[in-house]
C-alpha atoms as a PDB file:
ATOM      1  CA  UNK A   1       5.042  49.661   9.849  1.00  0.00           C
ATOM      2  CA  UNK A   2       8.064  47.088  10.769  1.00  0.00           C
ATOM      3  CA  UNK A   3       7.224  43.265   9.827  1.00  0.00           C
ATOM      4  CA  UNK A   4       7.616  41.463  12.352  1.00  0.00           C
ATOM      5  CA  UNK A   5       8.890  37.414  11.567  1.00  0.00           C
ATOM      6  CA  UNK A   6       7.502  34.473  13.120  1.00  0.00           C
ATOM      7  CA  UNK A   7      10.249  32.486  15.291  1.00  0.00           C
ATOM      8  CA  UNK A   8      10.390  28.482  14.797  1.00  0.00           C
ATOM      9  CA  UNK A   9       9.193  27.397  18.470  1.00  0.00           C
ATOM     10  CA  UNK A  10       9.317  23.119  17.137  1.00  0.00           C
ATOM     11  CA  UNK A  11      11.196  21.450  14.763  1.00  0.00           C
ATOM     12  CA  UNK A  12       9.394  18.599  12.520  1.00  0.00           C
ATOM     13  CA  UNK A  13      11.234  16.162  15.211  1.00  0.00           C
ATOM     14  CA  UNK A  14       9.711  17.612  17.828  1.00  0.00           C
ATOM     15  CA  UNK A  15       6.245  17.959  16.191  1.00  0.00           C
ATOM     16  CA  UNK A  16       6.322  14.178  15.247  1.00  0.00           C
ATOM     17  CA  UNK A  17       7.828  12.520  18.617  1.00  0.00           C
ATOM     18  CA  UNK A  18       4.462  14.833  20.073  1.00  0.00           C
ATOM     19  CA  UNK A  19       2.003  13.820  18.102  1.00  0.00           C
ATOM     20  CA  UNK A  20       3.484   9.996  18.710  1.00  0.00           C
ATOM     21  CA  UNK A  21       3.185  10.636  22.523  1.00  0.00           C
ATOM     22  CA  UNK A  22      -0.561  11.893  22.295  1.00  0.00           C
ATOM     23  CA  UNK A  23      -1.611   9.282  19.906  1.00  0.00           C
ATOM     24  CA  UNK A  24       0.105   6.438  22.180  1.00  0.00           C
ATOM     25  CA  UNK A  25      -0.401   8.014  25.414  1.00  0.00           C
ATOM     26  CA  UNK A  26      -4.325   8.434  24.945  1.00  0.00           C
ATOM     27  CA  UNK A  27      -4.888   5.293  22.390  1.00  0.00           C
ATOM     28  CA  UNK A  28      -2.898   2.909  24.262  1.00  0.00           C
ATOM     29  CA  UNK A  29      -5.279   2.307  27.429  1.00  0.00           C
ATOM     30  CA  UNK A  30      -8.785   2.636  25.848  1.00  0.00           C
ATOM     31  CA  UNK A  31      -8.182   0.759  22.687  1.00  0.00           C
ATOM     32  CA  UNK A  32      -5.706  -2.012  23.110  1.00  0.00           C
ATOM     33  CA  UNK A  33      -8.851  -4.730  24.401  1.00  0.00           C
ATOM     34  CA  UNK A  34     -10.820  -3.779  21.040  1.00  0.00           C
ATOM     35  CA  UNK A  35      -7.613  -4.171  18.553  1.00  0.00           C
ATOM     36  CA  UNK A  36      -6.936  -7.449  19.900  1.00  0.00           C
ATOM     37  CA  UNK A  37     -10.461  -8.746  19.876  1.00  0.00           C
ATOM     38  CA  UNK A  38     -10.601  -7.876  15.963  1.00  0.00           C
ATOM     39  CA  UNK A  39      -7.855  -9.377  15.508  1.00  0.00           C
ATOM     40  CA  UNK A  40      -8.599 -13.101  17.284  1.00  0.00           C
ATOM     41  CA  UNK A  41      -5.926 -12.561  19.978  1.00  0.00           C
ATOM     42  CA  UNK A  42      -3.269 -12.237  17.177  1.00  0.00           C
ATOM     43  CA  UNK A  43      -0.466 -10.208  18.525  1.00  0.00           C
ATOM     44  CA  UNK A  44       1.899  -9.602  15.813  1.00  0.00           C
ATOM     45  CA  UNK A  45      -1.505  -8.551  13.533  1.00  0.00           C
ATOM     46  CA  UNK A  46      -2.640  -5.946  16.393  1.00  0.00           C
ATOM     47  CA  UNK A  47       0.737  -4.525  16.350  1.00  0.00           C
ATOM     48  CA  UNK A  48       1.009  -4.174  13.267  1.00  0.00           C
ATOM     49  CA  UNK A  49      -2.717  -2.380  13.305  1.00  0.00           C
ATOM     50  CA  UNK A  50      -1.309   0.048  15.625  1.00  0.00           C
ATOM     51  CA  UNK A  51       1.687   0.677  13.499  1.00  0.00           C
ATOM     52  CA  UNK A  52      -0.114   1.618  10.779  1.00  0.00           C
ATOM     53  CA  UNK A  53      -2.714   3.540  12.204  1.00  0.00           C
ATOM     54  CA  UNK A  54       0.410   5.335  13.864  1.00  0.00           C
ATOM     55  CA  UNK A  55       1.818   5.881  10.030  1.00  0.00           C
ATOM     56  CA  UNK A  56      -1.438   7.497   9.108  1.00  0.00           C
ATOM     57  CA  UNK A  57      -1.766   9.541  12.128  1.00  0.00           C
ATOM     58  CA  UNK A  58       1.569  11.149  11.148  1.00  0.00           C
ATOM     59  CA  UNK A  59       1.232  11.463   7.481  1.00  0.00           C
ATOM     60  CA  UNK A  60      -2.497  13.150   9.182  1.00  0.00           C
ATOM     61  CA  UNK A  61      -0.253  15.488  11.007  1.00  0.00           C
ATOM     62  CA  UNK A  62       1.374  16.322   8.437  1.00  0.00           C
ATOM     63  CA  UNK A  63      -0.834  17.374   6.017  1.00  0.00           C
ATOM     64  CA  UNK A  64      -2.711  19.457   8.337  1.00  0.00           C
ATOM     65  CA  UNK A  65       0.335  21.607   9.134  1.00  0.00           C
ATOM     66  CA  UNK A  66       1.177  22.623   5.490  1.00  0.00           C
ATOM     67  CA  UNK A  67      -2.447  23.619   5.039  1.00  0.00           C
ATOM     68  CA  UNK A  68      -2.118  25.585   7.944  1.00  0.00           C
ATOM     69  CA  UNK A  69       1.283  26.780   7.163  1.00  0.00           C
ATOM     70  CA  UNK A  70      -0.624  27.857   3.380  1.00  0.00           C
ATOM     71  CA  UNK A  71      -3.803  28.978   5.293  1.00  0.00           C
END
C-alpha cells in the first residue's frame, strides 16, 4: 500500500483571520447591548472586554487544533 500525505488546505493566517470573522461576525450583533450594560456605558472598558475575549478565543483555537493535529 502507497501512503498517501495530507495537503495543507489553510495556513495559521488564514485559520486565525477565520476564526476572527466568526467570532466578530456572530458576537458582534447579539452581544454588544449586554457588554456595555456590564460595563456602565464605559466604552473603552467594553472594548477592551471584547479584545480579550477575542485573545482567548484564539489562544481557544489554537489549542484545539494541536490536539487535533495529535489526535
Amino acid at each position: 500500500m502507497e501512503k498517501t500525505q495530507l495537503k495543507t488546505k489553510y495556513g495559521f493566517l488564514t485559520v486565525v483571520t477565520m476564526v476572527i470573522g466568526i467570532v466578530i461576525g456572530s458576537g458582534v450583533f447579539f452581544k454588544a447591548e449586554k457588554i456595555l450594560s456590564s460595563t456602565g456605558g464605559n466604552l473603552t472598558l467594553g472594548i477592551f472586554a471584547w479584545v480579550l475575549g477575542g485573545l482567548v478565543m484564539i489562544i481557544c483555537s489554537f489549542v484545539f487544533s494541536t490536539l487535533a493535529a495529535k489526535y
